[in-house]
Protein backbone atom coordinates (compact mmCIF):
# COMPACT_ATOMS: atom_id res chain seq x y z
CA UNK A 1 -18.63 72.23 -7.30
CA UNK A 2 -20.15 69.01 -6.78
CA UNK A 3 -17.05 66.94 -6.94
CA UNK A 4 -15.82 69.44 -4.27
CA UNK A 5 -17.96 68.63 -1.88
CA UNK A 6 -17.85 64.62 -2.11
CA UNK A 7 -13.83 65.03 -1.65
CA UNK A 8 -14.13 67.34 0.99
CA UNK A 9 -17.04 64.61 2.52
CA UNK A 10 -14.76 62.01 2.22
CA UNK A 11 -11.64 63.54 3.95
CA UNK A 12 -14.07 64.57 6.77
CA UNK A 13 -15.00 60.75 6.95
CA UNK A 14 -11.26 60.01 6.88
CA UNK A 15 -10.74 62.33 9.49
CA UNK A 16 -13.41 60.76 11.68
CA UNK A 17 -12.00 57.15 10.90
CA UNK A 18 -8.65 58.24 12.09
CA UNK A 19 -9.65 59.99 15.31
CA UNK A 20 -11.72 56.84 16.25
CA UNK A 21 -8.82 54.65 15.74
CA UNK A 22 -6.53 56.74 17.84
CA UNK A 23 -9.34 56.57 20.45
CA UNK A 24 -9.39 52.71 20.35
CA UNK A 25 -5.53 52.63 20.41
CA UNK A 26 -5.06 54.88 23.61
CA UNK A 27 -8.05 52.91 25.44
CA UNK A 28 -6.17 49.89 24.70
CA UNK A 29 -3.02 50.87 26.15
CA UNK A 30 -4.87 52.19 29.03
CA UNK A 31 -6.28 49.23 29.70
CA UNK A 32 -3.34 47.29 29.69
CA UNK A 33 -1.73 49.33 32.09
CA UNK A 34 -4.32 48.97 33.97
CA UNK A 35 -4.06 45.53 34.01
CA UNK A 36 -0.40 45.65 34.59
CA UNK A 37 -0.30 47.75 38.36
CA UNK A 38 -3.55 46.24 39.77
CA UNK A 39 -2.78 44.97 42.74
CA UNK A 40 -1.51 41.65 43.82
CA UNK A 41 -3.99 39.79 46.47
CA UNK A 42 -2.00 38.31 48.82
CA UNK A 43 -2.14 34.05 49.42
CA UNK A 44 -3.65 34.80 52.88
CA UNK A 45 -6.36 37.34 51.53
CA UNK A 46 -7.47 34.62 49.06
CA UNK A 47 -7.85 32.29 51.66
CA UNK A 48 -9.99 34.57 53.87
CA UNK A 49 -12.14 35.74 51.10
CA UNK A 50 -12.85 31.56 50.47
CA UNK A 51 -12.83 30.56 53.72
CA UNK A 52 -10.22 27.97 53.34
CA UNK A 53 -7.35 26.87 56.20
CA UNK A 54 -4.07 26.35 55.42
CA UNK A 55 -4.01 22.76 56.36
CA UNK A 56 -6.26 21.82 53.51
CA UNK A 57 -3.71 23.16 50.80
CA UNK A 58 -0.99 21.44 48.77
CA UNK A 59 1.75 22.52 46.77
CA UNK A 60 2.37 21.46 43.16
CA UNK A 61 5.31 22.66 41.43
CA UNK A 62 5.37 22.03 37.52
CA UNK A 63 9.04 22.29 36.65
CA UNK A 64 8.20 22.37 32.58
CA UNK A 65 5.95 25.27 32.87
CA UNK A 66 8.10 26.60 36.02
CA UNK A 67 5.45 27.49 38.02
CA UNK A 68 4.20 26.68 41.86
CA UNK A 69 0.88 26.61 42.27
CA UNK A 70 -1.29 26.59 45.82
CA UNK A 71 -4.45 23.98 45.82
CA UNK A 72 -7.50 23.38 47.51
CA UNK A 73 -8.28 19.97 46.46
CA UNK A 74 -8.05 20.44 42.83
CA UNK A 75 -8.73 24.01 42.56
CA UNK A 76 -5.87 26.32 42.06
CA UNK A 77 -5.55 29.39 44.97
CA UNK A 78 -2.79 30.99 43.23
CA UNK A 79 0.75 30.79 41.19
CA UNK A 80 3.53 31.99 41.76
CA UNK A 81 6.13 31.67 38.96
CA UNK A 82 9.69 29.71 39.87
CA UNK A 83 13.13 28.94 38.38
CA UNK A 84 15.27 25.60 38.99
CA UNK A 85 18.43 23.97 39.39
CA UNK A 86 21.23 24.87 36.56
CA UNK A 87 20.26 21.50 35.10
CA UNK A 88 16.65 20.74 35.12
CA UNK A 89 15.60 18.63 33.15
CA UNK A 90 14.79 14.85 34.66
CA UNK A 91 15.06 13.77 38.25
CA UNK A 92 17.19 14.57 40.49
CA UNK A 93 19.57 10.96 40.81
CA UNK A 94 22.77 12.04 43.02
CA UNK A 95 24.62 14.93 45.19
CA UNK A 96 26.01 17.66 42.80
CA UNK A 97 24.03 17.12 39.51
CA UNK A 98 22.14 19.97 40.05
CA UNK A 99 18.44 18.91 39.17
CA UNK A 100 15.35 19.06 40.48
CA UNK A 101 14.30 16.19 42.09
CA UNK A 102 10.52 14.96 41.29
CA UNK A 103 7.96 13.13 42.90
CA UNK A 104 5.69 13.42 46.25
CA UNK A 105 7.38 15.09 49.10
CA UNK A 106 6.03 16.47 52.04
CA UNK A 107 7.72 19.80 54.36
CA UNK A 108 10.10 19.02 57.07
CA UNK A 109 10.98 22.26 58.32
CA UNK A 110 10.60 25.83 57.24
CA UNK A 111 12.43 29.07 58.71
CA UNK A 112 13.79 32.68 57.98
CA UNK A 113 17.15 32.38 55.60
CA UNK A 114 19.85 35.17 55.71
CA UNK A 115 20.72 35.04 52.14
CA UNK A 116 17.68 33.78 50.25
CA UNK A 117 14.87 35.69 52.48
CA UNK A 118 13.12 32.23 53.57
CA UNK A 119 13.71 28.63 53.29
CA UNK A 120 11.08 25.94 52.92
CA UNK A 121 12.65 22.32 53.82
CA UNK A 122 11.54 19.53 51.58
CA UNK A 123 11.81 15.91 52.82
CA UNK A 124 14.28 14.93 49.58
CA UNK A 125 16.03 12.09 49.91
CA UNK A 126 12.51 10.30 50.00
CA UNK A 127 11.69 6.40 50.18
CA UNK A 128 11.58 6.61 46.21
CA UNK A 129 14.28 8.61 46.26
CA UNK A 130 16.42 6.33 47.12
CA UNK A 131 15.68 3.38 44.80
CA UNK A 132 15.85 5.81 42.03
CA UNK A 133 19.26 6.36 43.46
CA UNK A 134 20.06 3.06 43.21
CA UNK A 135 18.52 2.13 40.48
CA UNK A 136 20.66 4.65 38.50
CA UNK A 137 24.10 3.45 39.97
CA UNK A 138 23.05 -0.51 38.44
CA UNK A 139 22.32 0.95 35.61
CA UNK A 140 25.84 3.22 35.35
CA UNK A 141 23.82 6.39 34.86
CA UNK A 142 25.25 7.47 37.80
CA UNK A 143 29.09 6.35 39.50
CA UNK A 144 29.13 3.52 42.05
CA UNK A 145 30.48 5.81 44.96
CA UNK A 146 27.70 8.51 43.59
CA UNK A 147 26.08 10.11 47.29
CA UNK A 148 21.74 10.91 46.83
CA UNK A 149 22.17 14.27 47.96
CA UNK A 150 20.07 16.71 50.56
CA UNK A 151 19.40 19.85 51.78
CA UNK A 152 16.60 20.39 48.58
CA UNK A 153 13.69 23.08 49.44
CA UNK A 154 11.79 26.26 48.90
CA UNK A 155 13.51 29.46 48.63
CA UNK A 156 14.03 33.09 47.53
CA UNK A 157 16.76 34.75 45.57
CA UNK A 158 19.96 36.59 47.16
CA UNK A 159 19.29 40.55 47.60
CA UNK A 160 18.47 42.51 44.27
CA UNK A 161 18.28 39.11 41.94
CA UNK A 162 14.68 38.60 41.80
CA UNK A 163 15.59 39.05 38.16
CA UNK A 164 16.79 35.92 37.91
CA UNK A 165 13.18 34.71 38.13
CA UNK A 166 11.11 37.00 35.36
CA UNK A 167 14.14 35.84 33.04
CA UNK A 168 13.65 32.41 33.95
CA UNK A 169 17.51 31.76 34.94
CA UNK A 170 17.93 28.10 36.46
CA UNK A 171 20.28 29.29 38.74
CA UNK A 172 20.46 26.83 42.42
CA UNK A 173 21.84 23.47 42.83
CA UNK A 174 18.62 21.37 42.76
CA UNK A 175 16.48 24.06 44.95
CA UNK A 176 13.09 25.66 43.57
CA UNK A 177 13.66 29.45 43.94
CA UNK A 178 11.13 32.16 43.90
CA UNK A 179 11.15 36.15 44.18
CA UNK A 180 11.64 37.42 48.01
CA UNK A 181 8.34 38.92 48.08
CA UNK A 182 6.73 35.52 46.67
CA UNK A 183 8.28 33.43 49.34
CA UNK A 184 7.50 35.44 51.60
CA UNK A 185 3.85 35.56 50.45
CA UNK A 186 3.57 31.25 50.27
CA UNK A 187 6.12 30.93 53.79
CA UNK A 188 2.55 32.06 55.47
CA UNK A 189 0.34 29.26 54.72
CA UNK A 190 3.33 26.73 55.28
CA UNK A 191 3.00 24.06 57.83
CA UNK A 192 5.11 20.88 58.54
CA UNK A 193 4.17 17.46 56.62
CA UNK A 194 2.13 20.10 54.10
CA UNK A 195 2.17 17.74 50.39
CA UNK A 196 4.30 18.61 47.68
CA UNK A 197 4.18 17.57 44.37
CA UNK A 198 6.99 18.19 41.77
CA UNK A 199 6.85 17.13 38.42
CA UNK A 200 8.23 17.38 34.98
């Protein structure tokens, strides 16, 4: 009888051990999904709640990690994650190589854009730019009659391809695209001659 009762003792403890586990597992996954539909604070409501103005931000766009991040000073406000040019890697040297270009850049213009929801105009072909430009075409990296290119900025994705950015597909010619709702979220804090930083 005795030997009964310390087997039936030790499938209750079982028992116990495996309801406590399942417990653990489901508050887990609860927790995660609760992690996963809070709320996104918008760029504008972090600013508010800090008491920061626009024209003390700067942009820094990491192409490596492929993310755009908003800064006060040194503190990061928020990131937003981005995709690149079909070839990213390096600087961006001449018209039609599709890169990225890098360096310190400041916005010339930004507006509403039919196809890519809004378009932030950087001021690429800078100063440095340009030597880098020519620098290259010495060199023979690039062709003699090689043109530096333009037209570089800021933008979303064409309607219903925001997937293109979760699966991190390069897809512009040299442009930093975001999600619609992204762009539309950083296009608010936006203001000519704002800094921009892009590096590798």
């Amino acid at each position: 009888m005795e030997v009964k009762k310390k087997d039936y003792s030790m499938r209750y403890n079982l028992y116990l051990l495996f309801i406590f586990s399942l417990l653990l597992i489901l508050s887990c996954k609860n927790d995660h999904n609760l992690e996963k539909k809070a709320p996104d604070i918008s760029l504008m409501e972090v600013l508010n709640n800090l008491e920061y103005k626009s024209k003390d931000l700067h942009i820094l766009i990491d192409k490596s990690d492929y993310e755009l991040s908003v800064l006060h000073n040194d503190q990061i406000i928020k990131t937003y994650p981005v995709v690149l040019g079909t070839n990213p890697v390096d600087d961006k040297l001449m018209e039609g190589d599709r890169r990225t270009p890098e360096g310190h850049f400041k916005v010339r213009d930004f507006y509403p854009h039919k196809n890519w929801s809004k378009f932030i105009w950087i001021d690429y072909p800078t100063e440095e730019s340009y030597k880098n430009h020519e620098n290259a075409k010495q060199n023979g990296s690039i062709p003699a009659d090689a043109t530096i290119g333009g037209e570089i900025g800021i933008h979303g994705t064409p309607p219903n391809k925001e997937s293109l950015i979760e699966n991190k597909i390069n897809w512009t010619w040299g442009c930093i695209s975001m999600t619609n709702s992204d762009v539309n979220d950083l296009y608010k804090i936006i203001y000519i001659d704002m800094e921009i930083v892009i590096q590798d």
